[in-house]
PDB file of N, CA and C in Angstrom:
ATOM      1  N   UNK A   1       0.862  -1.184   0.000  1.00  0.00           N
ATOM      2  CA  UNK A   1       0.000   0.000   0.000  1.00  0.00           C
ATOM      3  C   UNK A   1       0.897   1.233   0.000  1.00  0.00           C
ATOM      4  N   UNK A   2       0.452   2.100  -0.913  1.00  0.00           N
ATOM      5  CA  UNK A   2       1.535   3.309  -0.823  1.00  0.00           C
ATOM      6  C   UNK A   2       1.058   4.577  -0.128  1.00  0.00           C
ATOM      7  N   UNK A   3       1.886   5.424   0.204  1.00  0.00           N
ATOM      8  CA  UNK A   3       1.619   6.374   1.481  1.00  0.00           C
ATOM      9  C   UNK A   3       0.642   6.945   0.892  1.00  0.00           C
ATOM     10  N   UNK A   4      -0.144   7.261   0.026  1.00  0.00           N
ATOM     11  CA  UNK A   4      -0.867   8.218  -0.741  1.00  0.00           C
ATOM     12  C   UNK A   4      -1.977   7.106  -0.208  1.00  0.00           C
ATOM     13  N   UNK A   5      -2.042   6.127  -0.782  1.00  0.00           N
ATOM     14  CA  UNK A   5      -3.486   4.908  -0.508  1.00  0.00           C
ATOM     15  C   UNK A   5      -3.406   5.292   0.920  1.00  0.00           C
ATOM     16  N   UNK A   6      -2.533   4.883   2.030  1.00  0.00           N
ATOM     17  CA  UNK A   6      -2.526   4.812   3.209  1.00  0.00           C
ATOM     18  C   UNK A   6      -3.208   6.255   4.070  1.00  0.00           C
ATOM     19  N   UNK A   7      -2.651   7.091   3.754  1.00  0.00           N
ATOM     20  CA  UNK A   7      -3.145   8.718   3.771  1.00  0.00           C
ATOM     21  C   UNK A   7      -4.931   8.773   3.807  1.00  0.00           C
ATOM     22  N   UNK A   8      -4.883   8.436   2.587  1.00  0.00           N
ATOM     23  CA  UNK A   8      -6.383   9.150   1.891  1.00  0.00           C
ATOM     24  C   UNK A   8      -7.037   8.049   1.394  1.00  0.00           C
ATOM     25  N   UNK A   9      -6.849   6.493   1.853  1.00  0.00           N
ATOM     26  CA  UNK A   9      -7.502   5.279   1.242  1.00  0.00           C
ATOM     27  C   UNK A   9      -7.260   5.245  -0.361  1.00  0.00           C
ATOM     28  N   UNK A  10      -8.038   4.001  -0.698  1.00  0.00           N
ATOM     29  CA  UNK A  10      -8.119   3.884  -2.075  1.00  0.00           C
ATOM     30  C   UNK A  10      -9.582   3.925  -2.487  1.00  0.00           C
ATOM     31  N   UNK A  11      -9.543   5.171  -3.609  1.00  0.00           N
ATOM     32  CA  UNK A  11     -10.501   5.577  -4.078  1.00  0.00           C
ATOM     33  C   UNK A  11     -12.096   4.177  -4.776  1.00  0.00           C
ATOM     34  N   UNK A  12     -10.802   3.536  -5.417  1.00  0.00           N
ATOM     35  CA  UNK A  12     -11.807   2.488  -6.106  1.00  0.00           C
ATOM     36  C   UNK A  12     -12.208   1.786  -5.068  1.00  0.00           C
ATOM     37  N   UNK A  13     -11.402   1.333  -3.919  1.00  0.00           N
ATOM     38  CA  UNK A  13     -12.147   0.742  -2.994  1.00  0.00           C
ATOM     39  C   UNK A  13     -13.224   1.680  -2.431  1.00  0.00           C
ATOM     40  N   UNK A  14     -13.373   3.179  -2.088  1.00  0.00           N
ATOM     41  CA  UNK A  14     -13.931   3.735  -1.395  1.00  0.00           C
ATOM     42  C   UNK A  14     -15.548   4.026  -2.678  1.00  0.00           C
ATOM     43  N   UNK A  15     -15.212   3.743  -3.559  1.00  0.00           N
ATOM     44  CA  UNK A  15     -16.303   3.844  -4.981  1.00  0.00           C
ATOM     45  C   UNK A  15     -17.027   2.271  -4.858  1.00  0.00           C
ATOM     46  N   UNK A  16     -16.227   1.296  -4.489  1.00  0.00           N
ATOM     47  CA  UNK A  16     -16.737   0.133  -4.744  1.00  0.00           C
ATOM     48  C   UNK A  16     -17.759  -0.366  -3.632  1.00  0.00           C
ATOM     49  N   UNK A  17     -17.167   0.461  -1.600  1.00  0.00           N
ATOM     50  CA  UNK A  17     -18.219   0.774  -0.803  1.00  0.00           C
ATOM     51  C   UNK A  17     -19.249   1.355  -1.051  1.00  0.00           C
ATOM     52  N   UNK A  18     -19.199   2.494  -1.237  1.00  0.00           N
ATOM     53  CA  UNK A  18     -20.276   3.051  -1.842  1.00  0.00           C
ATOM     54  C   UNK A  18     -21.528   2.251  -2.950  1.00  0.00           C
ATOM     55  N   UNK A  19     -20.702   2.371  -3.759  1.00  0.00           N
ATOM     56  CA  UNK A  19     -21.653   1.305  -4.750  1.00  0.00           C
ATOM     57  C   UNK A  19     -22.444   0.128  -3.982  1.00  0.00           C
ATOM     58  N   UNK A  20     -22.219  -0.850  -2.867  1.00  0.00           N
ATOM     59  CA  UNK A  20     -22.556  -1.806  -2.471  1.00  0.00           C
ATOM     60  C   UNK A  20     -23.442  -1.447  -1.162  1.00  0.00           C
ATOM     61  N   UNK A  21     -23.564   0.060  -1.203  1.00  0.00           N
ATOM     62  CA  UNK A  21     -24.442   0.791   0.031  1.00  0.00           C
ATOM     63  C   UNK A  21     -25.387   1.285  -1.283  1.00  0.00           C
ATOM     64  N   UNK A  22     -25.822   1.503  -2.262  1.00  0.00           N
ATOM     65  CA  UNK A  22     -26.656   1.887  -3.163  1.00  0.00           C
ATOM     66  C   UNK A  22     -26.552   3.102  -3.613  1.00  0.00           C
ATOM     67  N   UNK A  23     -25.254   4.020  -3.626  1.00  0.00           N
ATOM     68  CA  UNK A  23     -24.947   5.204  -3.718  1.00  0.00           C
ATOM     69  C   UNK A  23     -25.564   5.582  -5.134  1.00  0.00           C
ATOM     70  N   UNK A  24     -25.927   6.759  -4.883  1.00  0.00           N
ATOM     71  CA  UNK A  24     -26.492   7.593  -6.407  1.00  0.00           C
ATOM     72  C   UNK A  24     -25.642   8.162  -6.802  1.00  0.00           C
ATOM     73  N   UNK A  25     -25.357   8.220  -8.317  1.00  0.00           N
ATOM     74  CA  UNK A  25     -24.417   8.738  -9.080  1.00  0.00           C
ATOM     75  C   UNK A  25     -24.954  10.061  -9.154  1.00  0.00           C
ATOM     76  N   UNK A  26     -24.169  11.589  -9.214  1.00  0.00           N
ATOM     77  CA  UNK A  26     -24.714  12.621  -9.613  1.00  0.00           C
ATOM     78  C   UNK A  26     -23.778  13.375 -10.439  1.00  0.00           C
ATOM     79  N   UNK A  27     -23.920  13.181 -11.858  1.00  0.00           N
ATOM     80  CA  UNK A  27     -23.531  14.215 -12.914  1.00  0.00           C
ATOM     81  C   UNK A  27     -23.325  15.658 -12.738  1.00  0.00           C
ATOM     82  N   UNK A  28     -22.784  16.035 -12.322  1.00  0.00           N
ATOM     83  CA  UNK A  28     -22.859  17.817 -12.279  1.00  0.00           C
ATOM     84  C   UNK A  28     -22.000  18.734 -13.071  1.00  0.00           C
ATOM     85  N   UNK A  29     -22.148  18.092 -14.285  1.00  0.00           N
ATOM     86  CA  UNK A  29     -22.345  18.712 -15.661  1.00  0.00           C
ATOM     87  C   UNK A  29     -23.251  19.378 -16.084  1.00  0.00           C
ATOM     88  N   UNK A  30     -23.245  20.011 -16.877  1.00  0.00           N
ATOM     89  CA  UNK A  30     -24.100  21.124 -17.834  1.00  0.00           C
ATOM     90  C   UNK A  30     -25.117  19.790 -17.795  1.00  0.00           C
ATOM     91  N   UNK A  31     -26.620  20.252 -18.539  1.00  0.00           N
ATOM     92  CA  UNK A  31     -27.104  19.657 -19.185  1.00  0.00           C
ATOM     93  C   UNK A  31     -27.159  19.430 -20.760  1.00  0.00           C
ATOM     94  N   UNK A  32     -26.387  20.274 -20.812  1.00  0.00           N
ATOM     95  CA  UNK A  32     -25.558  20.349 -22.596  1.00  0.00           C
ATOM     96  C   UNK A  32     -24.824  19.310 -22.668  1.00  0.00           C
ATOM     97  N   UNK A  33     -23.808  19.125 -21.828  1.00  0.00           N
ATOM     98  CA  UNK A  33     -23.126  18.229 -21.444  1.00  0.00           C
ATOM     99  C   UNK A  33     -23.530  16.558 -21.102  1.00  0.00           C
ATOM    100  N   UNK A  34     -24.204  16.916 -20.202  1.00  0.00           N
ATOM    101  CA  UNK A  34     -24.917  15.480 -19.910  1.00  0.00           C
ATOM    102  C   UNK A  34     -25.481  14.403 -20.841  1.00  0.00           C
ATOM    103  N   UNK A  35     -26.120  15.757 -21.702  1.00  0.00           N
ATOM    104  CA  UNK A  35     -26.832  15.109 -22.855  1.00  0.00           C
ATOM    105  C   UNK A  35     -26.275  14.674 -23.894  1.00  0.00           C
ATOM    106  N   UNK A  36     -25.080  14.558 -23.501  1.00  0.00           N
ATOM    107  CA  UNK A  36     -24.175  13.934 -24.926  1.00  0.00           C
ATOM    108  C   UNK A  36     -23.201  12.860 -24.503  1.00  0.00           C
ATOM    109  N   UNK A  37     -24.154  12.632 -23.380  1.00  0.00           N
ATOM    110  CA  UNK A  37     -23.219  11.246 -22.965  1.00  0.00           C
ATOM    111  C   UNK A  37     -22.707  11.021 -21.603  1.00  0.00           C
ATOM    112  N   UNK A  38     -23.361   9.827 -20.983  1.00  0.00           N
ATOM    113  CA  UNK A  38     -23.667   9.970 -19.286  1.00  0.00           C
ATOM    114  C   UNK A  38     -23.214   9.131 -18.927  1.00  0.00           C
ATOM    115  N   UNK A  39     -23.328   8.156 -17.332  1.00  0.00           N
ATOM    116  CA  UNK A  39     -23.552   7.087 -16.995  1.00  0.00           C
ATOM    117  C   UNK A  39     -24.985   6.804 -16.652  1.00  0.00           C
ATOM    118  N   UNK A  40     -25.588   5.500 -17.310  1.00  0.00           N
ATOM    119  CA  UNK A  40     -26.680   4.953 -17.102  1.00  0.00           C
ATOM    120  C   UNK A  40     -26.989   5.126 -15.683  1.00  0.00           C
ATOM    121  N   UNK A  41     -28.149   5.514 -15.694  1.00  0.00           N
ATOM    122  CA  UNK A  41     -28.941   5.395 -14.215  1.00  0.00           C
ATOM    123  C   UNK A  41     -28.251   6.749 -13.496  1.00  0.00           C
ATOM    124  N   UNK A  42     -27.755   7.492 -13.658  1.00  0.00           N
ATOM    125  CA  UNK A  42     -26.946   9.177 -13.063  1.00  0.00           C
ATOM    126  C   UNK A  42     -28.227   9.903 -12.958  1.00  0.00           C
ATOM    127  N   UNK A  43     -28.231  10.937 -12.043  1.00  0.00           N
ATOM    128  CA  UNK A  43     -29.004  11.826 -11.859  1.00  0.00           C
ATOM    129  C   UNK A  43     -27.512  13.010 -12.476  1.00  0.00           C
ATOM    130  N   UNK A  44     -28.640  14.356 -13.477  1.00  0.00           N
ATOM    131  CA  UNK A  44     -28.176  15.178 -13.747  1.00  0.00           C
ATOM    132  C   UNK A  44     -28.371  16.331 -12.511  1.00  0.00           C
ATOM    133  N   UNK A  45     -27.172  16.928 -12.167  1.00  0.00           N
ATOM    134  CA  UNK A  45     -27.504  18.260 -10.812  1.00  0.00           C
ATOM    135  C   UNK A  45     -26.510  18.694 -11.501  1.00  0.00           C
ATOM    136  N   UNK A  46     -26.794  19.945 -12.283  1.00  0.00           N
ATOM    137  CA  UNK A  46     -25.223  20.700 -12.266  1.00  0.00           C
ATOM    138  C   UNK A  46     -24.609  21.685 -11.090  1.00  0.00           C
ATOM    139  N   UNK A  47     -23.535  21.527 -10.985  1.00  0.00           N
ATOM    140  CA  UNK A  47     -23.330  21.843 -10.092  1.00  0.00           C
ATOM    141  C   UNK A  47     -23.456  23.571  -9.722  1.00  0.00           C
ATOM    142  N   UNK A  48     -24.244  24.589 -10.416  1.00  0.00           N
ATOM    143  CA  UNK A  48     -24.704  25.865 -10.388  1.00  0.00           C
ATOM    144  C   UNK A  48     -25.500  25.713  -9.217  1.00  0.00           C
ATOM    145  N   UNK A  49     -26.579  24.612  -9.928  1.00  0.00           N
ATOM    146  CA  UNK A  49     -27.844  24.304  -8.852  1.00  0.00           C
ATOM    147  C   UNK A  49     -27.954  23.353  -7.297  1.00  0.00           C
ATOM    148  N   UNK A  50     -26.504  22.621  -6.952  1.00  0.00           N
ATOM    149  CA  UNK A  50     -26.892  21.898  -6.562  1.00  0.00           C
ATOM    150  C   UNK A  50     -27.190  22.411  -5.149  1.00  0.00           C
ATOM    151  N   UNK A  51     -26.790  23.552  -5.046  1.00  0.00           N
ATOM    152  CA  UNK A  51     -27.228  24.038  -3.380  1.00  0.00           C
ATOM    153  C   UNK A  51     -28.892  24.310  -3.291  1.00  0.00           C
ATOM    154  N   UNK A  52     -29.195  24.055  -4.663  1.00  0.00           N
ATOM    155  CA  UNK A  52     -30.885  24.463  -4.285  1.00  0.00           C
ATOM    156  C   UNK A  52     -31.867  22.740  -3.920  1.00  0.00           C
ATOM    157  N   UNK A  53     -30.698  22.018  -4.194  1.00  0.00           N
ATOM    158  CA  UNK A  53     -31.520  20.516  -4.401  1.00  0.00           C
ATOM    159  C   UNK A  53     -30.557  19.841  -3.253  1.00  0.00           C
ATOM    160  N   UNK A  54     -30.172  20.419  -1.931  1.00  0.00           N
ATOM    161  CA  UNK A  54     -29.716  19.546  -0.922  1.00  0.00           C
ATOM    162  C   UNK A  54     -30.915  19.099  -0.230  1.00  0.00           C
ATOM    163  N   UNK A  55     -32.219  19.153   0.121  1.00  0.00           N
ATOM    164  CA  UNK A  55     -33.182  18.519   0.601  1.00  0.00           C
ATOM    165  C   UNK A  55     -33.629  17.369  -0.458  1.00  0.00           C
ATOM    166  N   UNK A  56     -33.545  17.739  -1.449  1.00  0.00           N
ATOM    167  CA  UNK A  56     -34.135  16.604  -2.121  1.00  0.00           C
ATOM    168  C   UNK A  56     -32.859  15.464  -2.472  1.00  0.00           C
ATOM    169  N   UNK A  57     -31.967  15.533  -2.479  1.00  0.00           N
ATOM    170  CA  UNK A  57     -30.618  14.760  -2.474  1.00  0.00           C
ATOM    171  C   UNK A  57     -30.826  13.986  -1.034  1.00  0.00           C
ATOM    172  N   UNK A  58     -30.633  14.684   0.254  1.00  0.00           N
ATOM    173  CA  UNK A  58     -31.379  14.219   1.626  1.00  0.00           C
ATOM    174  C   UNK A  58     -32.025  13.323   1.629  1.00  0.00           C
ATOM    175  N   UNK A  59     -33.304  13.497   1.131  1.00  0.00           N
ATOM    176  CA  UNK A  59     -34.064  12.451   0.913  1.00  0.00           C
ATOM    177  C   UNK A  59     -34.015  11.226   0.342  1.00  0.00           C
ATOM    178  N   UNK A  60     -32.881  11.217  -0.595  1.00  0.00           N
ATOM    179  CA  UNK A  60     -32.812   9.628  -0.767  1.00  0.00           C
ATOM    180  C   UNK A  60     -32.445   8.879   0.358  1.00  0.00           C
ATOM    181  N   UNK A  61     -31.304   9.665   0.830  1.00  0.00           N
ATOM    182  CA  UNK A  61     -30.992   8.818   2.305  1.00  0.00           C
ATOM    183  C   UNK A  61     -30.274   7.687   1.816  1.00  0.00           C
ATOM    184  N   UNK A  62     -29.106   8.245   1.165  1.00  0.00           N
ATOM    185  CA  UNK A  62     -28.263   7.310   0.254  1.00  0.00           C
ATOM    186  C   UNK A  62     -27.049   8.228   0.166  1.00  0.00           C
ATOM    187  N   UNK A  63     -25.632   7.276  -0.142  1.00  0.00           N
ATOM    188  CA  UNK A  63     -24.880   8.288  -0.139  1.00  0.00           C
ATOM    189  C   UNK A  63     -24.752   8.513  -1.399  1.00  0.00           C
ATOM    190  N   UNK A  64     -23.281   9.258  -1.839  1.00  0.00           N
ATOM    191  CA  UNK A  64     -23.720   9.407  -3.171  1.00  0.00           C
ATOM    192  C   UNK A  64     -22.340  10.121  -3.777  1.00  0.00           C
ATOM    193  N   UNK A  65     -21.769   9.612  -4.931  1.00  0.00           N
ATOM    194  CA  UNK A  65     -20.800   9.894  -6.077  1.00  0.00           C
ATOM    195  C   UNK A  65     -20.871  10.873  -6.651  1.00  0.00           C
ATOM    196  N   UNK A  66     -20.121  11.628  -6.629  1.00  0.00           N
ATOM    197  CA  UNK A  66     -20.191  12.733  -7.704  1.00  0.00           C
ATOM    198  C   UNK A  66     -19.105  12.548  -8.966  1.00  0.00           C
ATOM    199  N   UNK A  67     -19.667  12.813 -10.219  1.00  0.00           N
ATOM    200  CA  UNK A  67     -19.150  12.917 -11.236  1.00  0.00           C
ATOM    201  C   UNK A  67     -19.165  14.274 -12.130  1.00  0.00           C
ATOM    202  N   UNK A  68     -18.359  14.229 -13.017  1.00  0.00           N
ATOM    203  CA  UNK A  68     -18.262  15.867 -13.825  1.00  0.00           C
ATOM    204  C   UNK A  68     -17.624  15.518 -15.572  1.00  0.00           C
ATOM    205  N   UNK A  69     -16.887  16.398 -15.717  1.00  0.00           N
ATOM    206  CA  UNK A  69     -16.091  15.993 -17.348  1.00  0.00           C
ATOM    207  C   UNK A  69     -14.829  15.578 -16.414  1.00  0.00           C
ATOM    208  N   UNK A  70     -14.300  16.374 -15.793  1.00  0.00           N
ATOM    209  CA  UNK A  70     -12.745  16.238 -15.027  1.00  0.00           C
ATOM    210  C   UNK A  70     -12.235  15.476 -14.084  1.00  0.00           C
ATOM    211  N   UNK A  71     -13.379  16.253 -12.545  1.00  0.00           N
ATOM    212  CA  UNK A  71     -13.352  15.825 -11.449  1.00  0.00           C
ATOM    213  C   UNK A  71     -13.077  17.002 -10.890  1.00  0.00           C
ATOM    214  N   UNK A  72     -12.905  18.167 -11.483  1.00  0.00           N
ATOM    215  CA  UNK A  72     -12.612  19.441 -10.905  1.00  0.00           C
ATOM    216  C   UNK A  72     -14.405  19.998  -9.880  1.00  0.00           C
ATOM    217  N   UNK A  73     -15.166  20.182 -11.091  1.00  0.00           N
ATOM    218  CA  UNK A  73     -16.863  20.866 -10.349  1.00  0.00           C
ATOM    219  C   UNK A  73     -17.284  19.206  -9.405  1.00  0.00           C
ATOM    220  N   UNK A  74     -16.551  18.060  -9.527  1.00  0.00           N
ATOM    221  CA  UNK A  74     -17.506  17.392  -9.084  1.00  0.00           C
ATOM    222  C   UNK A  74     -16.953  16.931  -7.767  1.00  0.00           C
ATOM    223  N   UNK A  75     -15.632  17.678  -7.880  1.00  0.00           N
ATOM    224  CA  UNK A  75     -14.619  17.504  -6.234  1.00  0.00           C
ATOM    225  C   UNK A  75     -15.603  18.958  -5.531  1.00  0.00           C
ATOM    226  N   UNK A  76     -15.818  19.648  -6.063  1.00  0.00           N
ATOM    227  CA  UNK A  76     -16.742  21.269  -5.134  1.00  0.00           C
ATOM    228  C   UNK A  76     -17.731  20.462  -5.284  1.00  0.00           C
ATOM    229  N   UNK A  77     -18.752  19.724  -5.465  1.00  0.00           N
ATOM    230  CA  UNK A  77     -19.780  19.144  -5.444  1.00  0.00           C
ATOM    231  C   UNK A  77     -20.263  18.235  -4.475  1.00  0.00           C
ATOM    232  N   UNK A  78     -18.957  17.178  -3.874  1.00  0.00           N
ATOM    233  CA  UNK A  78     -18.609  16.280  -3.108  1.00  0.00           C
ATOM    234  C   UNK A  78     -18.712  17.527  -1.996  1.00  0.00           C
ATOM    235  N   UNK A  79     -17.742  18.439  -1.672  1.00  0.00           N
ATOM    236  CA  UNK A  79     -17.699  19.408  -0.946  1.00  0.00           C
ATOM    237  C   UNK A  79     -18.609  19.832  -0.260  1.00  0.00           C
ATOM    238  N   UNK A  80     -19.560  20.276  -1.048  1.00  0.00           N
ATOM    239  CA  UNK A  80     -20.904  21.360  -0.325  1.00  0.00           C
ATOM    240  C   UNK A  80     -21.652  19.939  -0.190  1.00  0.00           C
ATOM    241  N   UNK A  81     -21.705  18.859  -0.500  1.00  0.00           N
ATOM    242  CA  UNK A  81     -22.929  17.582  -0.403  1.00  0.00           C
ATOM    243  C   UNK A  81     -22.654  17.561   0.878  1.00  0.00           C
ATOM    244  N   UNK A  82     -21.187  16.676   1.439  1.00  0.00           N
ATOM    245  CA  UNK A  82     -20.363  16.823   2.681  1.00  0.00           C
ATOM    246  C   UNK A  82     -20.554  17.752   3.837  1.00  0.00           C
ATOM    247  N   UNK A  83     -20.500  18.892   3.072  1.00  0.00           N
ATOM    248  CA  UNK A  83     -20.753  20.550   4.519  1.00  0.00           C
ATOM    249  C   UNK A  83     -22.036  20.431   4.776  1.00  0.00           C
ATOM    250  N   UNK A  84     -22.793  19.751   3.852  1.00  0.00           N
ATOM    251  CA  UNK A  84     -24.355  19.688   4.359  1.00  0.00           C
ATOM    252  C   UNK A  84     -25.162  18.335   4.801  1.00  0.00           C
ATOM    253  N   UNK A  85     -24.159  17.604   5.277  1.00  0.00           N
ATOM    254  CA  UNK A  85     -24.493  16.526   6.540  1.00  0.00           C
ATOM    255  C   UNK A  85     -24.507  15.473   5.240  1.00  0.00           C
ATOM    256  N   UNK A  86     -24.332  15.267   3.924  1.00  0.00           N
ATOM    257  CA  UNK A  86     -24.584  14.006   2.990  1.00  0.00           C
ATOM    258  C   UNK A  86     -23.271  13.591   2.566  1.00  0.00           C
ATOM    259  N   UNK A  87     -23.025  12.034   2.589  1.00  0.00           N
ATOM    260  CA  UNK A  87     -22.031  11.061   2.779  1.00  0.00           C
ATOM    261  C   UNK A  87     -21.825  11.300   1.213  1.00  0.00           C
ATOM    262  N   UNK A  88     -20.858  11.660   0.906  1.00  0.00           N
ATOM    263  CA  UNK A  88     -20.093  12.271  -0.619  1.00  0.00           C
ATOM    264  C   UNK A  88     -18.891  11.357  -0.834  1.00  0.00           C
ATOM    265  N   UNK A  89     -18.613  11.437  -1.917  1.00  0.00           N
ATOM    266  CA  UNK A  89     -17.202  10.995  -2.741  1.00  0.00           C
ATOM    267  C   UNK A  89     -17.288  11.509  -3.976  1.00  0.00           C
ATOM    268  N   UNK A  90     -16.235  11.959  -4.375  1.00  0.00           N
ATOM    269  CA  UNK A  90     -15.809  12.885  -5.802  1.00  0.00           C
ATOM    270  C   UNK A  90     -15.378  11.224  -6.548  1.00  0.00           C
ATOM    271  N   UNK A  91     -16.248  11.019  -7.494  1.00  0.00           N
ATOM    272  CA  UNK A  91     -15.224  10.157  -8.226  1.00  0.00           C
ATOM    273  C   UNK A  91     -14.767  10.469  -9.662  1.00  0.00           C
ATOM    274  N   UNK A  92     -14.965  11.644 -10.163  1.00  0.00           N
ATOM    275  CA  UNK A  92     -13.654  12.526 -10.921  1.00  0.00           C
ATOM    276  C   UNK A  92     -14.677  11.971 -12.496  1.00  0.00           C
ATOM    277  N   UNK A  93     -13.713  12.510 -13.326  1.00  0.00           N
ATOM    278  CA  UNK A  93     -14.482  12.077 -15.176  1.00  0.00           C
ATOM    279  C   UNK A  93     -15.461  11.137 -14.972  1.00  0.00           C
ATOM    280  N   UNK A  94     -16.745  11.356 -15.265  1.00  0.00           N
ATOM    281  CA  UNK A  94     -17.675  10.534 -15.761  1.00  0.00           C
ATOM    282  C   UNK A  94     -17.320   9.201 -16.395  1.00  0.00           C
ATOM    283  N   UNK A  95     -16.255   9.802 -17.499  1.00  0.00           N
ATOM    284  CA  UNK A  95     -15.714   8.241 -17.951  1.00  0.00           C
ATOM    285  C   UNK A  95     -14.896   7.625 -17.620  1.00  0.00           C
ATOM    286  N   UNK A  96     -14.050   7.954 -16.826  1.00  0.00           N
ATOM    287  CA  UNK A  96     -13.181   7.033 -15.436  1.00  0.00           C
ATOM    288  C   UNK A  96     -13.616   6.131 -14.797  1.00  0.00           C
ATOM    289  N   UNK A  97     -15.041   7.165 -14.491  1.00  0.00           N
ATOM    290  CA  UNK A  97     -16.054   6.651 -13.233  1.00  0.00           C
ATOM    291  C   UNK A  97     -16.852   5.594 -13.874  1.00  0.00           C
ATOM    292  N   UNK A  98     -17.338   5.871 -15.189  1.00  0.00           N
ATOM    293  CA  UNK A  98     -17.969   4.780 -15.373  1.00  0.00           C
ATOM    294  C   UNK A  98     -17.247   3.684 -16.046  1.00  0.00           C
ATOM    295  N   UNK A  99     -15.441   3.389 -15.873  1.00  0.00           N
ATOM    296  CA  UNK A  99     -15.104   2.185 -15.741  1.00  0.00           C
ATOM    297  C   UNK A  99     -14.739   1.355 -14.728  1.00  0.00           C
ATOM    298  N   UNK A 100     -15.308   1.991 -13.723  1.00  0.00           N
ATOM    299  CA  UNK A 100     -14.985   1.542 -12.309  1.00  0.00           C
ATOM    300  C   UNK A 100     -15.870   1.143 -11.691  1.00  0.00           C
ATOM    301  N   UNK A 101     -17.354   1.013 -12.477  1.00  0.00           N
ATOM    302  CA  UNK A 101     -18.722   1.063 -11.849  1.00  0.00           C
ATOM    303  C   UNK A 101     -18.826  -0.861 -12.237  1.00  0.00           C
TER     304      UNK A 101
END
């Protein structure tokens, strides 16, 4: 295990928990974006809006992945989910993420 895994865990393991707790994927891409190519079953929140949809995110009562084009808006996404009491993980490019799913 290298000091970086040891530090801050390993991501795919911490994606692969998640996943096996029923975590919701959340896109927070444009919807320009989204619409040209997603992961199956993702909820679109871009991340402009997502401070207006933390009650309804709440309510699943699930934790939940964030995805983006990069991992840049969907690491601030993980962020504010987190500051507002919901069990987050940034898991970076959409298409990273969805080879890890």
């Amino acid at each position: 295990m290298g000091l970086f895994n040891f530090l801050f865990g390993n991501k795919n393991n911490m994606i692969n928990d998640f996943k096996t707790r029923g975590a919701v994927i959340i896109d927070v891409r444009t919807v320009n974006e989204y619409s040209q190519g997603a992961i199956p079953g993702s909820k679109n929140i871009p991340l402009q809006t997502i401070n207006t949809k933390i009650a309804e995110i709440k309510k699943l009562n699930k934790p939940v992945i964030t995805c983006c084009a990069s991992g840049m808006r969907s690491g601030s996404a993980a962020s504010i989910l987190n500051s507002n009491g919901i069990e987050a993980i940034n898991g970076g490019g959409w298409t990273s993420l969805r080879n890890k799913l």
